[in-house]
PDB file of N, CA and C in Angstrom:
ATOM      1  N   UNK A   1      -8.262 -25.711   4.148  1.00  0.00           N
ATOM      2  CA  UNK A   1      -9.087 -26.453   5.081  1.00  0.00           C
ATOM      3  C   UNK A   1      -8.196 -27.378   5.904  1.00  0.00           C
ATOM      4  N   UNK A   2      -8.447 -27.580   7.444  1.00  0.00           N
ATOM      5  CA  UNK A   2      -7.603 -28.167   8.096  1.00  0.00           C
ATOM      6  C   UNK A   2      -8.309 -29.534   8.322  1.00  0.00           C
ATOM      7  N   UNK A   3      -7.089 -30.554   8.616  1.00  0.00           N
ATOM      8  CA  UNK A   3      -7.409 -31.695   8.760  1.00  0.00           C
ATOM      9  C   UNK A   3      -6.564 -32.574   9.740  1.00  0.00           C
ATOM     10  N   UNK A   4      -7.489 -33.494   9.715  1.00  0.00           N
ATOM     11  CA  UNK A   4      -6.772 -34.125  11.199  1.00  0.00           C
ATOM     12  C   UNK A   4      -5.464 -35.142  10.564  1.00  0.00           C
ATOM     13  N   UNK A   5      -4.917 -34.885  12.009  1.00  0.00           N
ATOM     14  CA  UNK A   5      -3.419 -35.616  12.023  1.00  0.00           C
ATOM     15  C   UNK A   5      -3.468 -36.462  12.955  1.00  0.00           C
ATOM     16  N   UNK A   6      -2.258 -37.754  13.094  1.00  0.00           N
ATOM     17  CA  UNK A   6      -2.146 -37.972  14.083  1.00  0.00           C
ATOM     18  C   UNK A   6      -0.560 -37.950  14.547  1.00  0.00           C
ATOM     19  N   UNK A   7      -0.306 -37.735  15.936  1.00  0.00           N
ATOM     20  CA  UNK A   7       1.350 -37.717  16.203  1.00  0.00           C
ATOM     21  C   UNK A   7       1.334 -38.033  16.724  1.00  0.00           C
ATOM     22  N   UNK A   8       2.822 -38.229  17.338  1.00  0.00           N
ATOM     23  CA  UNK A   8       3.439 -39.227  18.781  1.00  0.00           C
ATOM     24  C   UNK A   8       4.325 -38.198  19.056  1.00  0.00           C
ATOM     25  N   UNK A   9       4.278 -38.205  20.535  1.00  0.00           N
ATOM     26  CA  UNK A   9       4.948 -37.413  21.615  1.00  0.00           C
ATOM     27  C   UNK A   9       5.168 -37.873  22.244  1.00  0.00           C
ATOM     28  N   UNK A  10       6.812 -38.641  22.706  1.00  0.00           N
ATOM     29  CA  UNK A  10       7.312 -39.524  23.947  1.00  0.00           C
ATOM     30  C   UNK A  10       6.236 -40.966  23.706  1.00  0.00           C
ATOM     31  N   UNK A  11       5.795 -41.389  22.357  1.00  0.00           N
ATOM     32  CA  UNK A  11       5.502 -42.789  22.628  1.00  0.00           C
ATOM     33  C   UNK A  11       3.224 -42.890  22.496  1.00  0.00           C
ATOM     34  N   UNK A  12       3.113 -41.458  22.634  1.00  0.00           N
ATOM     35  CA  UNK A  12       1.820 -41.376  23.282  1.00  0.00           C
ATOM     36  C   UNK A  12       1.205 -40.526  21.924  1.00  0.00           C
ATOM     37  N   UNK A  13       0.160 -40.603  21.563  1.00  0.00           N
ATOM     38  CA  UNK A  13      -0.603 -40.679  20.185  1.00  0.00           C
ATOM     39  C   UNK A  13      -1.891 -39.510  20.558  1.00  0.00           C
ATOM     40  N   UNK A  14      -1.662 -38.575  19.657  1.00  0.00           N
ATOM     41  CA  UNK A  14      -2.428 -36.922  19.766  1.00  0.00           C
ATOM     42  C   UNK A  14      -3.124 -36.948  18.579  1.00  0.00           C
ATOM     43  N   UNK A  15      -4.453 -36.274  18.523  1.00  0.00           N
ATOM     44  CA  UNK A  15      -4.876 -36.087  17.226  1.00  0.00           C
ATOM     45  C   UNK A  15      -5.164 -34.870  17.080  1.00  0.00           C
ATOM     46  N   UNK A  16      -4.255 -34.235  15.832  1.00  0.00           N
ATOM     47  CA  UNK A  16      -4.405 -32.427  16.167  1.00  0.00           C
ATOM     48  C   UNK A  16      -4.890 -32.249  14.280  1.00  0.00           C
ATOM     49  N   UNK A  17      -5.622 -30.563  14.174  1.00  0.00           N
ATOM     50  CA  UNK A  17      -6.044 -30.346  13.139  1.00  0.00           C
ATOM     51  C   UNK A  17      -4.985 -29.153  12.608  1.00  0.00           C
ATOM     52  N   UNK A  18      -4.418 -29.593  11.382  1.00  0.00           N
ATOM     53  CA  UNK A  18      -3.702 -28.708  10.717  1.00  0.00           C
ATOM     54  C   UNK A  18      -3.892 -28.676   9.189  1.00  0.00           C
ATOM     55  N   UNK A  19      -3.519 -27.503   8.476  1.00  0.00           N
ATOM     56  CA  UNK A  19      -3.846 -27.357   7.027  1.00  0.00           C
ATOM     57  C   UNK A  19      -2.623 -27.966   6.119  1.00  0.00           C
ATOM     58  N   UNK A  20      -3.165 -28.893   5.164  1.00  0.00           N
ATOM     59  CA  UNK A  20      -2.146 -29.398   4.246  1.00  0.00           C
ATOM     60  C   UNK A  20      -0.766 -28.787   4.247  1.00  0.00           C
ATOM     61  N   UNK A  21      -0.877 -27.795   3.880  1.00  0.00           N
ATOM     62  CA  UNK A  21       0.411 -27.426   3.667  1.00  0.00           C
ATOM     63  C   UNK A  21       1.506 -26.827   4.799  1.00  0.00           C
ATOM     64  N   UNK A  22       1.092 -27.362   6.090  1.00  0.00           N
ATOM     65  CA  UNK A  22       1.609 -27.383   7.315  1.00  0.00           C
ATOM     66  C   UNK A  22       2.042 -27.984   8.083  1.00  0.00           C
ATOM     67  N   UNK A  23       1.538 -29.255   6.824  1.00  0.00           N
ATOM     68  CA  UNK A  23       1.972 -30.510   8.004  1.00  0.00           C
ATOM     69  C   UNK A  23       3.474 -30.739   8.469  1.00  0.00           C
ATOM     70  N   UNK A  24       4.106 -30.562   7.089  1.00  0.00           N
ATOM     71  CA  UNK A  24       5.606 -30.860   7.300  1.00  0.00           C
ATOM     72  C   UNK A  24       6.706 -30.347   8.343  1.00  0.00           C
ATOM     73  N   UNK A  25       5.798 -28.581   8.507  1.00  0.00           N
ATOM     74  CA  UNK A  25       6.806 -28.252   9.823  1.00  0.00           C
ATOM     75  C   UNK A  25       5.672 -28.583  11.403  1.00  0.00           C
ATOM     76  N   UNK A  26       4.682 -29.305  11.004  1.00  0.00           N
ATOM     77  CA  UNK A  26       4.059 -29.695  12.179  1.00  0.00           C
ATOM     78  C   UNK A  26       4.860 -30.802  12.597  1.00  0.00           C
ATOM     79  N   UNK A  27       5.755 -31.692  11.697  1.00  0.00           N
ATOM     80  CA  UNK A  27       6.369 -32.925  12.220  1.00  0.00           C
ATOM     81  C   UNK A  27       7.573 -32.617  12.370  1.00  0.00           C
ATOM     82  N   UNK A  28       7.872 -31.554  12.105  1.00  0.00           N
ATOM     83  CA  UNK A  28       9.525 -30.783  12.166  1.00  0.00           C
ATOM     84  C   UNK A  28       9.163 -30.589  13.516  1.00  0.00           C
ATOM     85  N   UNK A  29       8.039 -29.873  14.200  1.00  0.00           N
ATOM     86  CA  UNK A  29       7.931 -29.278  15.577  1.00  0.00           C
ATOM     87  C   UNK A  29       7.643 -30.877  16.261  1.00  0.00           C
ATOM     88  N   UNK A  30       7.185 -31.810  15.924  1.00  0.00           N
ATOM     89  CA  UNK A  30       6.542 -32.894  16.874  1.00  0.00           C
ATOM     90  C   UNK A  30       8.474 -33.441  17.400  1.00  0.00           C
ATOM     91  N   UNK A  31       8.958 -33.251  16.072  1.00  0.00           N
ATOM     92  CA  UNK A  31      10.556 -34.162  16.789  1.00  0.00           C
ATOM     93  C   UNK A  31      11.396 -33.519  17.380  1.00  0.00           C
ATOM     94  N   UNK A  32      11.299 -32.023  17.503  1.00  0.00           N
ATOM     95  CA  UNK A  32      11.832 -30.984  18.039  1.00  0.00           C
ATOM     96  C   UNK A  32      11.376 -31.408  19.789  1.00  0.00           C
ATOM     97  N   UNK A  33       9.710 -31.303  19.735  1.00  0.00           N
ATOM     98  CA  UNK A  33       9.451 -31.214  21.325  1.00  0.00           C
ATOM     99  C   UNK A  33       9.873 -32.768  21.541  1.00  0.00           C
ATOM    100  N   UNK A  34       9.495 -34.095  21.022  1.00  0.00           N
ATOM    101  CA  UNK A  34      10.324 -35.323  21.510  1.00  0.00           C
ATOM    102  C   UNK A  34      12.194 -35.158  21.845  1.00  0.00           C
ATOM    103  N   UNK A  35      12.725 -34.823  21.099  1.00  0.00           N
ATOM    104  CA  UNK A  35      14.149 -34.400  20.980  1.00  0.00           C
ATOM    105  C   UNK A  35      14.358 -34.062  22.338  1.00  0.00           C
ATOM    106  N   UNK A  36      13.411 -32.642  22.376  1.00  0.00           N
ATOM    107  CA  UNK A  36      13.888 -31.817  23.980  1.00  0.00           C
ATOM    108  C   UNK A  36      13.449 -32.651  25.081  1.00  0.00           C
ATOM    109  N   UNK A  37      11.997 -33.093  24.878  1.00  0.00           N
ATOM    110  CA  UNK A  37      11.877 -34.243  25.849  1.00  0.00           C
ATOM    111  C   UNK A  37      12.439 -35.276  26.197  1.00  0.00           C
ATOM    112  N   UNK A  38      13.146 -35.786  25.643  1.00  0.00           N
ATOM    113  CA  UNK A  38      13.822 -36.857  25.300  1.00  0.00           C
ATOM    114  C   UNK A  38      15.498 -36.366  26.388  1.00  0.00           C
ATOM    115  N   UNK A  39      15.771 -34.689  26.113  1.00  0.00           N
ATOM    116  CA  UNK A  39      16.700 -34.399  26.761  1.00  0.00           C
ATOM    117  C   UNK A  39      16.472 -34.125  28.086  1.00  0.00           C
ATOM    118  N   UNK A  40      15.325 -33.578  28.254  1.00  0.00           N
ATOM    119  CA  UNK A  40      14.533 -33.078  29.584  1.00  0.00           C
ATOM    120  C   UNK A  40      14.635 -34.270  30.721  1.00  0.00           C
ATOM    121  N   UNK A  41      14.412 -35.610  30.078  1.00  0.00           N
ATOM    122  CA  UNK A  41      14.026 -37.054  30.960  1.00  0.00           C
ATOM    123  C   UNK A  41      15.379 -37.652  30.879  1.00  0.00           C
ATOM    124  N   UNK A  42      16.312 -37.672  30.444  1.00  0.00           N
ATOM    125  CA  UNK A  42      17.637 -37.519  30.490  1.00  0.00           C
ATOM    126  C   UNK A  42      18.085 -37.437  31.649  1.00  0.00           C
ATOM    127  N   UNK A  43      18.127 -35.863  32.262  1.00  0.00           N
ATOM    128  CA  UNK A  43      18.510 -35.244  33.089  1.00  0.00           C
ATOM    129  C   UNK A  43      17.591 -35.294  34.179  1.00  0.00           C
ATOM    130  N   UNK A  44      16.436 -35.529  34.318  1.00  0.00           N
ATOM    131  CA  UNK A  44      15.528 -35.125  35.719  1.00  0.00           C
ATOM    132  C   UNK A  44      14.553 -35.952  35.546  1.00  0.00           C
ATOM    133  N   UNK A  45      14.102 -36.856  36.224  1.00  0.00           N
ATOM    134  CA  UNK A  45      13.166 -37.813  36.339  1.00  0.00           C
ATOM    135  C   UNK A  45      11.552 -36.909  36.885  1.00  0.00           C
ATOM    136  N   UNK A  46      11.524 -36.072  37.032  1.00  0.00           N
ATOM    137  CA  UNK A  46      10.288 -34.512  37.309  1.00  0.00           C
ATOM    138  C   UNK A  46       8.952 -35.289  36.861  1.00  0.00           C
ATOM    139  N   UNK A  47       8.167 -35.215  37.372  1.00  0.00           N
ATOM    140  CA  UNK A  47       6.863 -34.865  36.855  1.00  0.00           C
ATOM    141  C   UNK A  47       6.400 -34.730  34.996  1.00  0.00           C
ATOM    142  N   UNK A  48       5.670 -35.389  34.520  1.00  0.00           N
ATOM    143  CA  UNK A  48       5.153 -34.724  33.270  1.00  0.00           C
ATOM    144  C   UNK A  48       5.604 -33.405  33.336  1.00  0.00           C
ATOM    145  N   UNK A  49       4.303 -32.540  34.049  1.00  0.00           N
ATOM    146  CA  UNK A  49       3.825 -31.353  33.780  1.00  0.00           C
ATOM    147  C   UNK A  49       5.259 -30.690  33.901  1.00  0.00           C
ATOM    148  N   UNK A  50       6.069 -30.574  34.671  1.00  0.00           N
ATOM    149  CA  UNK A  50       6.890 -29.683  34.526  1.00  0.00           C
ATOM    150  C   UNK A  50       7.788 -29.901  33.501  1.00  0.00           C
ATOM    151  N   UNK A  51       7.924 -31.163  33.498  1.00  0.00           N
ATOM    152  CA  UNK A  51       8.620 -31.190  32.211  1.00  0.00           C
ATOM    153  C   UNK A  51       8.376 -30.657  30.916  1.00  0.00           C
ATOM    154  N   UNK A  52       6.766 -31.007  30.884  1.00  0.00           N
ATOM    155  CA  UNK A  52       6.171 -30.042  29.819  1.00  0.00           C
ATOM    156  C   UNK A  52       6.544 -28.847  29.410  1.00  0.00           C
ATOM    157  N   UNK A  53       6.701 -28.175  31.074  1.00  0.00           N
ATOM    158  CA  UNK A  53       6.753 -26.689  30.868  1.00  0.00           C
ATOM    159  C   UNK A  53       8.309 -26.490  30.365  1.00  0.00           C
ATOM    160  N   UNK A  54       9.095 -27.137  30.743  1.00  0.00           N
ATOM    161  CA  UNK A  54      10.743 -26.843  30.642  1.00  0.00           C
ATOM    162  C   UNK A  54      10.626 -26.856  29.070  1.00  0.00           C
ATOM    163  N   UNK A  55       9.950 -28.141  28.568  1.00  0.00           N
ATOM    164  CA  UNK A  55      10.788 -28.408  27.121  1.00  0.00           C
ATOM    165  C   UNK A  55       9.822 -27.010  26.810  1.00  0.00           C
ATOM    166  N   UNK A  56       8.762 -26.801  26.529  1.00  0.00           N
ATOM    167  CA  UNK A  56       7.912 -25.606  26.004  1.00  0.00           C
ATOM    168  C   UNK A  56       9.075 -24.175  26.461  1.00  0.00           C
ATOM    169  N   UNK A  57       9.376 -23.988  27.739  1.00  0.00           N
ATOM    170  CA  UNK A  57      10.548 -22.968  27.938  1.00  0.00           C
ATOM    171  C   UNK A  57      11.824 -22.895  26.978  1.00  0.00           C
ATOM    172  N   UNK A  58      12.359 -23.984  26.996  1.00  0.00           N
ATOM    173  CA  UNK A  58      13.316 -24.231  26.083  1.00  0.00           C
ATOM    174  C   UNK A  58      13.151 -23.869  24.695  1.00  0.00           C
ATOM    175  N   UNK A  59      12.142 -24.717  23.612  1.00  0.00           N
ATOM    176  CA  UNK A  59      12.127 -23.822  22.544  1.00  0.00           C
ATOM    177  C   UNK A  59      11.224 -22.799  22.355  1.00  0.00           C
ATOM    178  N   UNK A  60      11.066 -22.109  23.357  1.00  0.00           N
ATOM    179  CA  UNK A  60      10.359 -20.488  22.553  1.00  0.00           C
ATOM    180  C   UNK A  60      11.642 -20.051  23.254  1.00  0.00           C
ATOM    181  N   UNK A  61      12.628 -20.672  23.655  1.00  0.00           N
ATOM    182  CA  UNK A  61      13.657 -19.339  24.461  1.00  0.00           C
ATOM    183  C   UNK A  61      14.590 -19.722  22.902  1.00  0.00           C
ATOM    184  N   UNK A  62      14.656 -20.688  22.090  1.00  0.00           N
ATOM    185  CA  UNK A  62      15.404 -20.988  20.890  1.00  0.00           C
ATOM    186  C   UNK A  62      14.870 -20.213  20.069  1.00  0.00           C
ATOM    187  N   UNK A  63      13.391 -20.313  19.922  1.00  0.00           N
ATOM    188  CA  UNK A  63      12.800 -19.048  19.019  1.00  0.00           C
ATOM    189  C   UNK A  63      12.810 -17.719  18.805  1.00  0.00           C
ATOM    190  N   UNK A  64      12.727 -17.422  20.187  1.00  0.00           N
ATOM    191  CA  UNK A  64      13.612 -15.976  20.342  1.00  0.00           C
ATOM    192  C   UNK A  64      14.894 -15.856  19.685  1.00  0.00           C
ATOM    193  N   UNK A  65      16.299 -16.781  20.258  1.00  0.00           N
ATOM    194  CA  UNK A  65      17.544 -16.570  19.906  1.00  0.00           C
ATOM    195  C   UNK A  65      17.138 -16.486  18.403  1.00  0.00           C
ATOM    196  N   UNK A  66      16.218 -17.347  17.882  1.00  0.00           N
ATOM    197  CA  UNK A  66      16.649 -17.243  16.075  1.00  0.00           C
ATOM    198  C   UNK A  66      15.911 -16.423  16.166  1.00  0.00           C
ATOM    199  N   UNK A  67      14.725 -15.769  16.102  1.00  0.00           N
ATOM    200  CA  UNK A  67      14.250 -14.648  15.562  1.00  0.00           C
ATOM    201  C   UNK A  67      15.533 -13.302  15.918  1.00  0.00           C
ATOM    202  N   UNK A  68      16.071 -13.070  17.150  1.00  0.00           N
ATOM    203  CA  UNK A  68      16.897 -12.451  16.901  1.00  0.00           C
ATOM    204  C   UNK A  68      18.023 -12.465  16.308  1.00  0.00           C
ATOM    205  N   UNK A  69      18.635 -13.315  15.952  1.00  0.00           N
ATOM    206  CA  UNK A  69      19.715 -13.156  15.454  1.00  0.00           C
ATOM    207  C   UNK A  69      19.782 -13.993  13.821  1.00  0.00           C
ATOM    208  N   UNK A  70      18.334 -14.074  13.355  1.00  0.00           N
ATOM    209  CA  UNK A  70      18.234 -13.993  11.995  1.00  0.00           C
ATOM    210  C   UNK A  70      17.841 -12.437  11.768  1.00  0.00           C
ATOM    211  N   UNK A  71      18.241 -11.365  12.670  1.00  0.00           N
ATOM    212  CA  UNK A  71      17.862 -10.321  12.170  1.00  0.00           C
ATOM    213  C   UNK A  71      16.619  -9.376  12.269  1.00  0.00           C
ATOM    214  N   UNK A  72      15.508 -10.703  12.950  1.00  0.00           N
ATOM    215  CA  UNK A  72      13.966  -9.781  13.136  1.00  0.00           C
ATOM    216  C   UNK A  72      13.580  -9.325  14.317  1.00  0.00           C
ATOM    217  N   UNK A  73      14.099  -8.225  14.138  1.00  0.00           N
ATOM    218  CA  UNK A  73      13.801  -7.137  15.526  1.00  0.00           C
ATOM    219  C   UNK A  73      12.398  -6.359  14.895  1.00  0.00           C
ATOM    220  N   UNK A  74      11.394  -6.979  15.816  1.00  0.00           N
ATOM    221  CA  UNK A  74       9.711  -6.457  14.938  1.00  0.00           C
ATOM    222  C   UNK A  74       9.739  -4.929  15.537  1.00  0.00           C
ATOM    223  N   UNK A  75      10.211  -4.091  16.805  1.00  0.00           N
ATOM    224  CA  UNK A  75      10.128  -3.240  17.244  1.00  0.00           C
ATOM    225  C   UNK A  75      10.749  -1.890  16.197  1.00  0.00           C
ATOM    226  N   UNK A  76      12.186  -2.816  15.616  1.00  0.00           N
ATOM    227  CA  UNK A  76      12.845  -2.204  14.715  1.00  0.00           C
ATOM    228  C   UNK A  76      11.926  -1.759  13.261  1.00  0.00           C
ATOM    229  N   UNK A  77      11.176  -2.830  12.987  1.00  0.00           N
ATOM    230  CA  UNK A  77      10.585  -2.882  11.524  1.00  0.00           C
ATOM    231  C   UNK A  77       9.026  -1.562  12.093  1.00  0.00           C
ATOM    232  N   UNK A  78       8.715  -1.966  12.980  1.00  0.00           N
ATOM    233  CA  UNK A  78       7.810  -1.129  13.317  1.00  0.00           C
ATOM    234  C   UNK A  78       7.587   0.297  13.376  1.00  0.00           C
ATOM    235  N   UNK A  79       9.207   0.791  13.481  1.00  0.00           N
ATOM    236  CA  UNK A  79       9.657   2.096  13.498  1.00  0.00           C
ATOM    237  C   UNK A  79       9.391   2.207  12.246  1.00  0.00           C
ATOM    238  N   UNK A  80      10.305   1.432  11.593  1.00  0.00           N
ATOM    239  CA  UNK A  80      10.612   1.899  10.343  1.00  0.00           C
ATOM    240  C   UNK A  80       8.990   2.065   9.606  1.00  0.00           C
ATOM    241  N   UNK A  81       8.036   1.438   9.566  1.00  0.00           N
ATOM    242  CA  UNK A  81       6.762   1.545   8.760  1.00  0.00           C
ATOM    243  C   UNK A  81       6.146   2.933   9.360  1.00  0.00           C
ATOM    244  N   UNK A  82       6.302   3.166  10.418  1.00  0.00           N
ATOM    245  CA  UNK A  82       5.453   3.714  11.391  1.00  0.00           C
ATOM    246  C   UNK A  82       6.207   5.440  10.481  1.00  0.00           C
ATOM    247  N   UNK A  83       8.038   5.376  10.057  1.00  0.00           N
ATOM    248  CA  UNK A  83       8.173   6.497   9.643  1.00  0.00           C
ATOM    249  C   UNK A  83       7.706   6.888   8.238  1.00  0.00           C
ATOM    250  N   UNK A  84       7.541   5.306   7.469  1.00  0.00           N
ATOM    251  CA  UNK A  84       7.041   5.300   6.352  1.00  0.00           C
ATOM    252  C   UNK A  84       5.875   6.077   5.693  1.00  0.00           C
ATOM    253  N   UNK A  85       5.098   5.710   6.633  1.00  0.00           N
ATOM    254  CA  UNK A  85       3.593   6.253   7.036  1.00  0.00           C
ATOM    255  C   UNK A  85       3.880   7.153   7.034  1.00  0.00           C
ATOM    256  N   UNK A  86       4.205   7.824   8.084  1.00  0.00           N
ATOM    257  CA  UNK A  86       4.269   9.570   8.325  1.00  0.00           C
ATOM    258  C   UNK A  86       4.717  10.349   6.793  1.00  0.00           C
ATOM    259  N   UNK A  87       6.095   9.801   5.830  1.00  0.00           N
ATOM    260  CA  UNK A  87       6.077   9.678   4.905  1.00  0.00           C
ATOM    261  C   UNK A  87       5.132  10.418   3.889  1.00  0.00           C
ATOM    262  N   UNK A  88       4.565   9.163   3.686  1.00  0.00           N
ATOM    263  CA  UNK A  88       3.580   9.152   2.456  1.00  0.00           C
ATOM    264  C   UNK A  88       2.604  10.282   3.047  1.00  0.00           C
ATOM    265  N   UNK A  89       2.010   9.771   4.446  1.00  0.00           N
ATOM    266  CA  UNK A  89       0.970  11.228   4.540  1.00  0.00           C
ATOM    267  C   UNK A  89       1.192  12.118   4.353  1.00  0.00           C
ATOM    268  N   UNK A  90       2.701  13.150   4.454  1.00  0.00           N
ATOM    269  CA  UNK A  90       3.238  14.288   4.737  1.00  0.00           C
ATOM    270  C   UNK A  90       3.215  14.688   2.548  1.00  0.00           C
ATOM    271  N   UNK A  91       3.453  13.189   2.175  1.00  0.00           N
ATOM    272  CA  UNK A  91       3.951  13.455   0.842  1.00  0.00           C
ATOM    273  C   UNK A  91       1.993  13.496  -0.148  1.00  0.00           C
ATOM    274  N   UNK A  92       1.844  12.814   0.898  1.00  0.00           N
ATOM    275  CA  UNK A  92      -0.144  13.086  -0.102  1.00  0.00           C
ATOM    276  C   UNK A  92      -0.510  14.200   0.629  1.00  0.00           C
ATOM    277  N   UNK A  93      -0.864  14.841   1.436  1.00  0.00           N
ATOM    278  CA  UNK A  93      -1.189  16.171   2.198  1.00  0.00           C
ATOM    279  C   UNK A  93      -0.134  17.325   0.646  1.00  0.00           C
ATOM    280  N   UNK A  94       0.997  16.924   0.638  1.00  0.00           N
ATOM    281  CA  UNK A  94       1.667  18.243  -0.755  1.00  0.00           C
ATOM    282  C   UNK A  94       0.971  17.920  -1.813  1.00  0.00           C
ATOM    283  N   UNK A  95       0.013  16.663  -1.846  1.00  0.00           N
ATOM    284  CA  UNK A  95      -0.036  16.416  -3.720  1.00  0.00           C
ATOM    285  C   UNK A  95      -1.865  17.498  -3.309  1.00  0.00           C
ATOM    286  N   UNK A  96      -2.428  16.852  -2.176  1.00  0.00           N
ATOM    287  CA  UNK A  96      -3.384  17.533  -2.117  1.00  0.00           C
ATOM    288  C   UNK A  96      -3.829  19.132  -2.097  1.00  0.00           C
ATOM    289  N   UNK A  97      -2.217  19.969  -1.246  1.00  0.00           N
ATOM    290  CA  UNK A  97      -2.882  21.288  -1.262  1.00  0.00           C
ATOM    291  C   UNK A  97      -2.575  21.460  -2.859  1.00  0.00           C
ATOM    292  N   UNK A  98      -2.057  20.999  -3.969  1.00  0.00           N
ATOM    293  CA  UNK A  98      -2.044  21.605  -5.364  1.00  0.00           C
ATOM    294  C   UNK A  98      -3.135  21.459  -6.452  1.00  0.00           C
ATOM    295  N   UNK A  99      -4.140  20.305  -5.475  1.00  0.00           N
ATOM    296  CA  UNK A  99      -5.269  20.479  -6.278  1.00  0.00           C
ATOM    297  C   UNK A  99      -6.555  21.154  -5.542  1.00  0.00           C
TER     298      UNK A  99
END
């Protein structure tokens, strides 16, 4: 069951609903987007909104790099189940014509 939180982002106070056992990388992600924001206003005095959008650009373009290069290529795994499958059907279709 989810429950309310409250966070700070650049100073400014959100109330979002998350499940117990989520909270911890919910505050891992709250200092991540301050961090980038924090780098974003650094460099370019911009608008909120775009800034918004940069830091949001920034880590899903980090999320990518780690999903790839911890190895999870889903296109890859997809093959692989997809031959799995074929597999087992090819291997239950032999158990079936013997009965």
């Amino acid at each position: 069951m989810s429950e309310a939180v409250k966070i700070q982002i650049m100073g400014r106070e959100y109330q979002v609903s998350v499940k117990p056992d989520e909270r911890e990388t919910l505050q891992a992600a709250v200092e991540m987007v301050n961090a980038k924001l924090q780098q974003l206003l650094g460099k370019n005095s911009s608008g909120s909104e775009s800034t918004a959008v940069m830091c949001a650009l920034m880590i899903a373009h980090e999320a990518v790099v780690a999903q790839r290069t911890a190895g999870l290529d889903m296109p890859s795994y997809q093959r692989r189940i997809e031959a799995m499958i074929r597999q087992i059907d090819q291997a239950s279709m032999k158990q079936e014509k013997l009965f």
